[in-house]
Structure formats: structure tokens, C-alpha cells
N, C-alpha and C. Protein backbone atom coordinates (compact mmCIF):
# COMPACT_ATOMS: atom_id res chain seq x y z
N UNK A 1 125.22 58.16 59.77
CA UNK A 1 125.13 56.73 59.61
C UNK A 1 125.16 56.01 60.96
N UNK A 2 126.01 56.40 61.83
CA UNK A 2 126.20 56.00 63.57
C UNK A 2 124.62 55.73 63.78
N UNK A 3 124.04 57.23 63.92
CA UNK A 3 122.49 56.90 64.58
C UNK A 3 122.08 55.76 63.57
N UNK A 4 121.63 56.15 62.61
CA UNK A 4 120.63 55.26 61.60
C UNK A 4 121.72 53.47 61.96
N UNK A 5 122.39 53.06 62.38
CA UNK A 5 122.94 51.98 62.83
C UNK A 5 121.77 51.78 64.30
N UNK A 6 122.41 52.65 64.55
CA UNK A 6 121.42 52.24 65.98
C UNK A 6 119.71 51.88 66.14
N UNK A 7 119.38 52.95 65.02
CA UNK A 7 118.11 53.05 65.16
C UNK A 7 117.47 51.17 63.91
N UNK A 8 118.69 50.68 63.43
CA UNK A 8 118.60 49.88 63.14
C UNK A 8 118.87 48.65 64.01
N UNK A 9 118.97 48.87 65.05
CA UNK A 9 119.40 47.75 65.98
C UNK A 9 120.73 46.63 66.13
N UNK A 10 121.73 48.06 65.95
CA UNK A 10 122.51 47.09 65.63
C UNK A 10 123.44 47.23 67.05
N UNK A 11 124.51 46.54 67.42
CA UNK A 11 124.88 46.14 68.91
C UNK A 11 126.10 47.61 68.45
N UNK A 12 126.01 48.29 69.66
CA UNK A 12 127.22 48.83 69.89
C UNK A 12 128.29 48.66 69.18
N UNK A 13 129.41 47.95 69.25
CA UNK A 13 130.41 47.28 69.47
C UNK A 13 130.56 47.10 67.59
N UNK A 14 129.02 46.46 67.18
CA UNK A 14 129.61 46.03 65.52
C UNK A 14 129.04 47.01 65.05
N UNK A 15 128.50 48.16 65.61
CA UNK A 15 128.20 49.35 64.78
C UNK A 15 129.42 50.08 64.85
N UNK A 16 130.69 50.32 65.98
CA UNK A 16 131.53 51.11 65.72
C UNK A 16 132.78 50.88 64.55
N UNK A 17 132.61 48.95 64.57
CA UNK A 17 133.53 48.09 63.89
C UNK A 17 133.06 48.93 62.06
N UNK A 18 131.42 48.49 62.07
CA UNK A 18 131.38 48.50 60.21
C UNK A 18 131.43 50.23 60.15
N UNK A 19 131.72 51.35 61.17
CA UNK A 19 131.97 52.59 60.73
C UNK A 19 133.38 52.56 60.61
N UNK A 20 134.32 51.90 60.87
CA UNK A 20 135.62 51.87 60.97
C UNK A 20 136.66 52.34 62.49
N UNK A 21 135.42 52.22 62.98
CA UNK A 21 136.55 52.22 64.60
C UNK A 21 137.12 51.12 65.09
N UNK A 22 138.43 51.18 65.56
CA UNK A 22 138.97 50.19 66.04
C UNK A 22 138.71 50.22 67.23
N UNK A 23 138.60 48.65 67.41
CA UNK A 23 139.05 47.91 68.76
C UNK A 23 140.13 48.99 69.63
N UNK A 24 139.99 48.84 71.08
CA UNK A 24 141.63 49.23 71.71
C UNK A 24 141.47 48.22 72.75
N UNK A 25 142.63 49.17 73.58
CA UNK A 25 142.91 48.44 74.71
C UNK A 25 142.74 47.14 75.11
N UNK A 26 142.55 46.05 76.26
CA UNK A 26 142.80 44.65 76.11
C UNK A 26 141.63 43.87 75.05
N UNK A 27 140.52 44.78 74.62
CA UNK A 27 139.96 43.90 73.74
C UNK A 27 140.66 43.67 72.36
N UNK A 28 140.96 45.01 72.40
CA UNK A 28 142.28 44.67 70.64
C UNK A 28 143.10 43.50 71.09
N UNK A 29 144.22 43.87 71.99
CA UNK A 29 144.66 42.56 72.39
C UNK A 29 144.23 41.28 71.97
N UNK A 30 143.08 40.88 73.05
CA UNK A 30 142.92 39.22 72.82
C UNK A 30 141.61 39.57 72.24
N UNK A 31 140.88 40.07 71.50
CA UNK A 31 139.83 39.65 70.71
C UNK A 31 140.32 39.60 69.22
N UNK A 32 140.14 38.76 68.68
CA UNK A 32 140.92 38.89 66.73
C UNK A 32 140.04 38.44 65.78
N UNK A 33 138.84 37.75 66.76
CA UNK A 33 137.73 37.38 65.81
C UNK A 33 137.16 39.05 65.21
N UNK A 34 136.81 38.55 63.26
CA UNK A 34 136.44 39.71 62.47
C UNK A 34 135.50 40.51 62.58
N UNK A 35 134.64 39.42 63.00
CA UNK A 35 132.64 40.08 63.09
C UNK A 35 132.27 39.97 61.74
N UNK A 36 132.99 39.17 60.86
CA UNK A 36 132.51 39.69 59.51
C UNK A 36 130.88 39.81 59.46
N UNK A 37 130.48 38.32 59.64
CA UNK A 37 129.05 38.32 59.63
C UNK A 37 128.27 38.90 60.38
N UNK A 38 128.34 39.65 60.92
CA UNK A 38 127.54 40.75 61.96
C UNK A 38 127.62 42.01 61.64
N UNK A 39 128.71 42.43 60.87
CA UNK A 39 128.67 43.66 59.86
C UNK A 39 128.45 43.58 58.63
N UNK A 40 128.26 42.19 58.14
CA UNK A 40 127.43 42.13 57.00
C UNK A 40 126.02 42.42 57.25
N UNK A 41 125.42 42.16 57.96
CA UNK A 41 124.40 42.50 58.58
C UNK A 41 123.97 43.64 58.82
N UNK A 42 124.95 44.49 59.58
CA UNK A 42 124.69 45.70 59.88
C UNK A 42 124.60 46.15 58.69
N UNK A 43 125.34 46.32 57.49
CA UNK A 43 125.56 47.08 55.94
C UNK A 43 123.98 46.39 55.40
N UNK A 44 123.59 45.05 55.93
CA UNK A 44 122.23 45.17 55.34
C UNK A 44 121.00 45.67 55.48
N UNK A 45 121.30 45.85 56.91
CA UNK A 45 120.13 46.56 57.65
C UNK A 45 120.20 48.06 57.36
N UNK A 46 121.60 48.61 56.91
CA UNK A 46 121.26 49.85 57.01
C UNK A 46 121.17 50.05 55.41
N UNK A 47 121.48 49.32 54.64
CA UNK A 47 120.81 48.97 53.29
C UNK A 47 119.60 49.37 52.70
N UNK A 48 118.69 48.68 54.00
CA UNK A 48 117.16 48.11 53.75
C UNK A 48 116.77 49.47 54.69
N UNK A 49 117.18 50.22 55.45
CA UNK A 49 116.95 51.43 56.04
C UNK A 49 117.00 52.25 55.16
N UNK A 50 117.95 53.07 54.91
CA UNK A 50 118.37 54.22 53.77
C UNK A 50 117.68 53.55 52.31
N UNK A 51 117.17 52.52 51.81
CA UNK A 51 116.25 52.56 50.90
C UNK A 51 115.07 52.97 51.17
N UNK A 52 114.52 52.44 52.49
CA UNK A 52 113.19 53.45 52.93
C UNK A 52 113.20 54.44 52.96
N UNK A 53 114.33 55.20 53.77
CA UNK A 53 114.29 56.88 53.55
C UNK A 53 114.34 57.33 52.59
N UNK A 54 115.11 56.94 51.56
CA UNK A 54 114.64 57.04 49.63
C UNK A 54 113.38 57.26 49.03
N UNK A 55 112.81 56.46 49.47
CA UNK A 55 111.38 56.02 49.07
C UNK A 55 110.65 56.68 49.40
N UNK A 56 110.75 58.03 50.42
CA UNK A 56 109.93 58.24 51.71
C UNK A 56 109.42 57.42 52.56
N UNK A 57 109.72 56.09 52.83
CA UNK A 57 108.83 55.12 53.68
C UNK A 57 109.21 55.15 55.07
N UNK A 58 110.45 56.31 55.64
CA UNK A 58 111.03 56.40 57.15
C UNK A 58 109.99 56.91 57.96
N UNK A 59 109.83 55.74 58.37
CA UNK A 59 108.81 56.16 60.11
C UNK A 59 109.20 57.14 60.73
N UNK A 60 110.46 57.81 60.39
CA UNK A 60 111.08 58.46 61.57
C UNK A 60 110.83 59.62 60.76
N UNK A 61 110.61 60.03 59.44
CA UNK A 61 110.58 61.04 59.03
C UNK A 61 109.36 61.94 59.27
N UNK A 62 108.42 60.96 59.31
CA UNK A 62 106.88 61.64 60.25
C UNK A 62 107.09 62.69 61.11
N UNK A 63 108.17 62.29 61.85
CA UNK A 63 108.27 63.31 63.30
C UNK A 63 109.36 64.46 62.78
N UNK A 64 110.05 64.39 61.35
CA UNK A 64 110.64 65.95 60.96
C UNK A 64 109.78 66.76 60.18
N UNK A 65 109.00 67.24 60.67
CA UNK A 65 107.98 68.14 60.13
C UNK A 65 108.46 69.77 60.16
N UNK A 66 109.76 69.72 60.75
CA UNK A 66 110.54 71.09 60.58
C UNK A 66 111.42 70.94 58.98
N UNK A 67 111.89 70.02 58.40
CA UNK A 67 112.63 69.63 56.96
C UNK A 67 112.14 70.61 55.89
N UNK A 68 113.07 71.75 55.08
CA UNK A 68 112.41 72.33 54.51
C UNK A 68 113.81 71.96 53.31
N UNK A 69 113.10 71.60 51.92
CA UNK A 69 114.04 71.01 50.80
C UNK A 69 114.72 72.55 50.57
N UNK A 70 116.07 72.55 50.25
CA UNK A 70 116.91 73.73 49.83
C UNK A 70 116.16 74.53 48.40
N UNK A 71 115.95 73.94 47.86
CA UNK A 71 115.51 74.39 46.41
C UNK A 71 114.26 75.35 46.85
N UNK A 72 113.29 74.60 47.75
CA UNK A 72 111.77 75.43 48.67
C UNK A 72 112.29 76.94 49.64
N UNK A 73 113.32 76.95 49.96
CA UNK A 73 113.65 77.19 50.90
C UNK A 73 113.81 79.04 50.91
N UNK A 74 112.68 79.79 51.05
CA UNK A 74 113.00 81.05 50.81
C UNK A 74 112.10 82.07 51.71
């Protein structure tokens, strides 16, 4: 989910927040604002991502042409 955040464009910082990493050091400190709305965001984007890969519609899946389904797999 980390990559597929990224590859969704989402900033550093509120991609580690909506995986559940905390803040440390002086930014825990004095930062206390939530990000809510910026990880709502992120959960939508990666929403509207992982429904494409559902669908087959991942651009990115073009380039795994090594993917062999378990059930195929012999």
C-alpha cells in the first residue's frame, strides 16, 4: 500500500500518517494539526487506484508481464 500511495502522488509525510506511522521527534512535539483532510484524500486516491487494479485498468500492470495467477501456475 506504501508504494501504490506514492505512485498515487501522495506527499511523503501524509502517506506515512494514513499507514499509521507516527510523527516523532520535534515535529510530534509542536506539530498537532491532524491532516485529516489530506488523508482523506490519500484513502481516496488509493480508493480510485486499487479499483483500477481490480478492473485490470493499472497502467502499471502492462510492465508485469512476469505475473503468473497461482491456480495457472505449473
Amino acid at each position: 500500500m506504501r508504494t501504490g500511495l506514492s505512485a498515487c502522488r501522495v506527499r511523503l509525510d501524509i502517506a506515512e500518517m494514513t499507514i499509521g506511522h507516527v510523527k516523532s521527534g520535534i515535529i510530534a512535539v509542536y506539530d498537532h494539526h491532524s491532516f485529516d483532510a489530506e488523508r482523506q484524500a490519500a484513502w481516496e486516491a488509493w480508493h480510485a487506484r486499487l479499483s483500477r487494479i481490480v478492473a485490470g485498468q493499472d497502467p502499471d500492470a502492462a510492465q508485469a508481464n512476469n505475473v503468473v495467477r497461482l491456480g495457472d501456475a505449473k
